[in-house]
C-alpha atoms as a PDB file:
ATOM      1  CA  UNK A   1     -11.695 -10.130  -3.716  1.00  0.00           C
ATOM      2  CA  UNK A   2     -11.678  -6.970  -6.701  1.00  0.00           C
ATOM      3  CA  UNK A   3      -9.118  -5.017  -6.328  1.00  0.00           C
ATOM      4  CA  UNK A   4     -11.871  -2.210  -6.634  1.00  0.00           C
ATOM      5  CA  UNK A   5     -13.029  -3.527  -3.141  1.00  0.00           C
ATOM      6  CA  UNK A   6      -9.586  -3.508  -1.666  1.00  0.00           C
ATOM      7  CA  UNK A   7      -8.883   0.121  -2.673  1.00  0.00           C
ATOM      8  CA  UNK A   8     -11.950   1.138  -0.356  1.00  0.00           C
ATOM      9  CA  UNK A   9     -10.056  -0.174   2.999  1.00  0.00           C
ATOM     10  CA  UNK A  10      -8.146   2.036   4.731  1.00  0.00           C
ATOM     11  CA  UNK A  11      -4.643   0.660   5.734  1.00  0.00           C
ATOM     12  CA  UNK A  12      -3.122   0.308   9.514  1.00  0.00           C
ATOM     13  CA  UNK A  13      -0.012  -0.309  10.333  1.00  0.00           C
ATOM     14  CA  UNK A  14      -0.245  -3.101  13.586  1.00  0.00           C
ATOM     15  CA  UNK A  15       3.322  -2.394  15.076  1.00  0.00           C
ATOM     16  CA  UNK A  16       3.023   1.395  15.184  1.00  0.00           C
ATOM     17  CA  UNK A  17      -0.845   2.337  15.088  1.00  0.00           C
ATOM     18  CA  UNK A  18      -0.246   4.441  12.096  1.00  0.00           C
ATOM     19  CA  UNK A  19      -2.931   4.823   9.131  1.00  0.00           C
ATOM     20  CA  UNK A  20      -1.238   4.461   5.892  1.00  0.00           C
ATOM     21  CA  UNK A  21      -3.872   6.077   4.013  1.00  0.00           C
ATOM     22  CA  UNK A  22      -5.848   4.153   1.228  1.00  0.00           C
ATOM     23  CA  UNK A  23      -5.261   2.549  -1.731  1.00  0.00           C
ATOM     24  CA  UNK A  24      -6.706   4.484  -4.349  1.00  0.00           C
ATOM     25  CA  UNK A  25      -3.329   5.747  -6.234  1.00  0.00           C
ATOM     26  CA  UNK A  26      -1.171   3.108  -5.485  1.00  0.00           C
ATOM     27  CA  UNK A  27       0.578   0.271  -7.957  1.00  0.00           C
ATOM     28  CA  UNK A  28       1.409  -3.160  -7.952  1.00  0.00           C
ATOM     29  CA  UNK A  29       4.280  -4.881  -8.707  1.00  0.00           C
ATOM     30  CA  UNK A  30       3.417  -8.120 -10.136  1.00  0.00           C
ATOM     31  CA  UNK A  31       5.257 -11.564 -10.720  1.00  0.00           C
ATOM     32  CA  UNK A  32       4.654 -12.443 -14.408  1.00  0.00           C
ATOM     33  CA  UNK A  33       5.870 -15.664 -13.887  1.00  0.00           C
ATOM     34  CA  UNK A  34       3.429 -16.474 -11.481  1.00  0.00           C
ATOM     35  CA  UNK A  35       0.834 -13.513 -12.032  1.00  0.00           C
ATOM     36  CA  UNK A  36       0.844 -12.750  -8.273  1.00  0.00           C
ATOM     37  CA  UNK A  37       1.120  -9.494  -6.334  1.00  0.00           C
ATOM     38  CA  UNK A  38       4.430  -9.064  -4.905  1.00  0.00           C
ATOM     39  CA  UNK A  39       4.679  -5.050  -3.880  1.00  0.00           C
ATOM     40  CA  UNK A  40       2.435  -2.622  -3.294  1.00  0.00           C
ATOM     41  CA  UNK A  41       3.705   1.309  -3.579  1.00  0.00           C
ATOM     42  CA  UNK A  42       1.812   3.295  -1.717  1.00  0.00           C
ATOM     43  CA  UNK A  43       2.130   6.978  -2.613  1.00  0.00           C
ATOM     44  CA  UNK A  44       2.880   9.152   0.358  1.00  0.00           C
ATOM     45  CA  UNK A  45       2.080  13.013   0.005  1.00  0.00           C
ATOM     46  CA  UNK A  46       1.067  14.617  -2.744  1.00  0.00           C
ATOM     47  CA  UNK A  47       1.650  17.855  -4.339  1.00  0.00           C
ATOM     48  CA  UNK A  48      -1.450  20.779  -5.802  1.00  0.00           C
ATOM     49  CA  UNK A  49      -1.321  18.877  -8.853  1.00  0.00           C
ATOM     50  CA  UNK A  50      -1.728  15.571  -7.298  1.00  0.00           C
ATOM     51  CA  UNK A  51       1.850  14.294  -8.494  1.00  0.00           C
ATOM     52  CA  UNK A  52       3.760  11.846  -6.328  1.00  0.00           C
ATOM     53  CA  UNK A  53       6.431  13.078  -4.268  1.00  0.00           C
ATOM     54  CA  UNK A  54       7.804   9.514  -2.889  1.00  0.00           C
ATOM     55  CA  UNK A  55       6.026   5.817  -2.473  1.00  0.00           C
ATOM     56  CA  UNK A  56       6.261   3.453   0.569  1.00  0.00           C
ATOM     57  CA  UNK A  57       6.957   0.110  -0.392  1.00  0.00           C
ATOM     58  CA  UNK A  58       4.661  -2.952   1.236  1.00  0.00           C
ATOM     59  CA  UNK A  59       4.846  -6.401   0.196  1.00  0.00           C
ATOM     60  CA  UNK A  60       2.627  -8.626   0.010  1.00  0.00           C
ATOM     61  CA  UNK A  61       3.612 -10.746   2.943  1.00  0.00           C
ATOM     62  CA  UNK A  62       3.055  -7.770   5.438  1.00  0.00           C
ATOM     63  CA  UNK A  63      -0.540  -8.098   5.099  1.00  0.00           C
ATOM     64  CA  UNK A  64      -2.169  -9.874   8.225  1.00  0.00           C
ATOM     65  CA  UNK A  65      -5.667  -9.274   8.123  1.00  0.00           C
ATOM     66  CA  UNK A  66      -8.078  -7.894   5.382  1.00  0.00           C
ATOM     67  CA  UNK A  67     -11.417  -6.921   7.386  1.00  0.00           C
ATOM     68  CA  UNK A  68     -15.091  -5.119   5.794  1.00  0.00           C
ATOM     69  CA  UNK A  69     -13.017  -1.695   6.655  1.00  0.00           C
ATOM     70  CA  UNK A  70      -9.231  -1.797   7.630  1.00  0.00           C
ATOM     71  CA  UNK A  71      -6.150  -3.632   6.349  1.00  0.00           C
ATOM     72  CA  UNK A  72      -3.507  -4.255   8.816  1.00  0.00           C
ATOM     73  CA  UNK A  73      -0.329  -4.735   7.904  1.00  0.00           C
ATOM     74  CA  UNK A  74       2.553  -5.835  10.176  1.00  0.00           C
ATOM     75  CA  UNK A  75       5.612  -3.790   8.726  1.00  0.00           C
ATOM     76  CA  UNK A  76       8.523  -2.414  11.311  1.00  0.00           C
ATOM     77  CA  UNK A  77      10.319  -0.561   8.465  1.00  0.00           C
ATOM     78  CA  UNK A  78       9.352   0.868   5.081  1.00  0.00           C
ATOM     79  CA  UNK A  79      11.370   1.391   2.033  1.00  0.00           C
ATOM     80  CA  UNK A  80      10.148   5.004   0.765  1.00  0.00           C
ATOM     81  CA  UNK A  81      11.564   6.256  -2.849  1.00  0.00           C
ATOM     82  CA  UNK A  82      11.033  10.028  -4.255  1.00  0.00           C
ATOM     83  CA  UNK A  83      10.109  10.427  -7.659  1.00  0.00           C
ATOM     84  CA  UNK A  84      11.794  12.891  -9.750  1.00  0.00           C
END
């Protein structure tokens, strides 16, 4: 799958019903041993000039299912970091 067709899907969270939001701004931490995705961070909020204000952290592993229009994730806790 392109990454350009991942962005599209709009992420769920299984555990708490929550929508995460897409994946259109987010970045990927990547193994460069190995070349393969290990993090996603997600931004969460945004300011008028479209800056991030913090980024929820998802790896890899939480992703369960990825379906024509949803990605579920299975994630009890998120690490969240503000951005200075």
């Amino acid at each position: 799958m392109r990454w350009s067709h991942f962005i599209e899907r709009e992420c769920v969270n299984m555990d708490t019903g929550e929508k995460l939001g897409t994946f259109h701004r987010s970045d990927l931490v990547i193994d460069p041993g190995t070349g393969q995705i290990k993090t996603i961070l997600l931004p969460i909020g945004s300011s008028i000039f479209r800056r991030k204000t913090a980024e929820m952290s998802l790896s890899w592993s939480t992703i369960q299912k990825i379906g024509p229009e949803l990605i579920l994730i299975q994630q009890r806790s998120y690490t969240t970091e503000s951005e200075g």
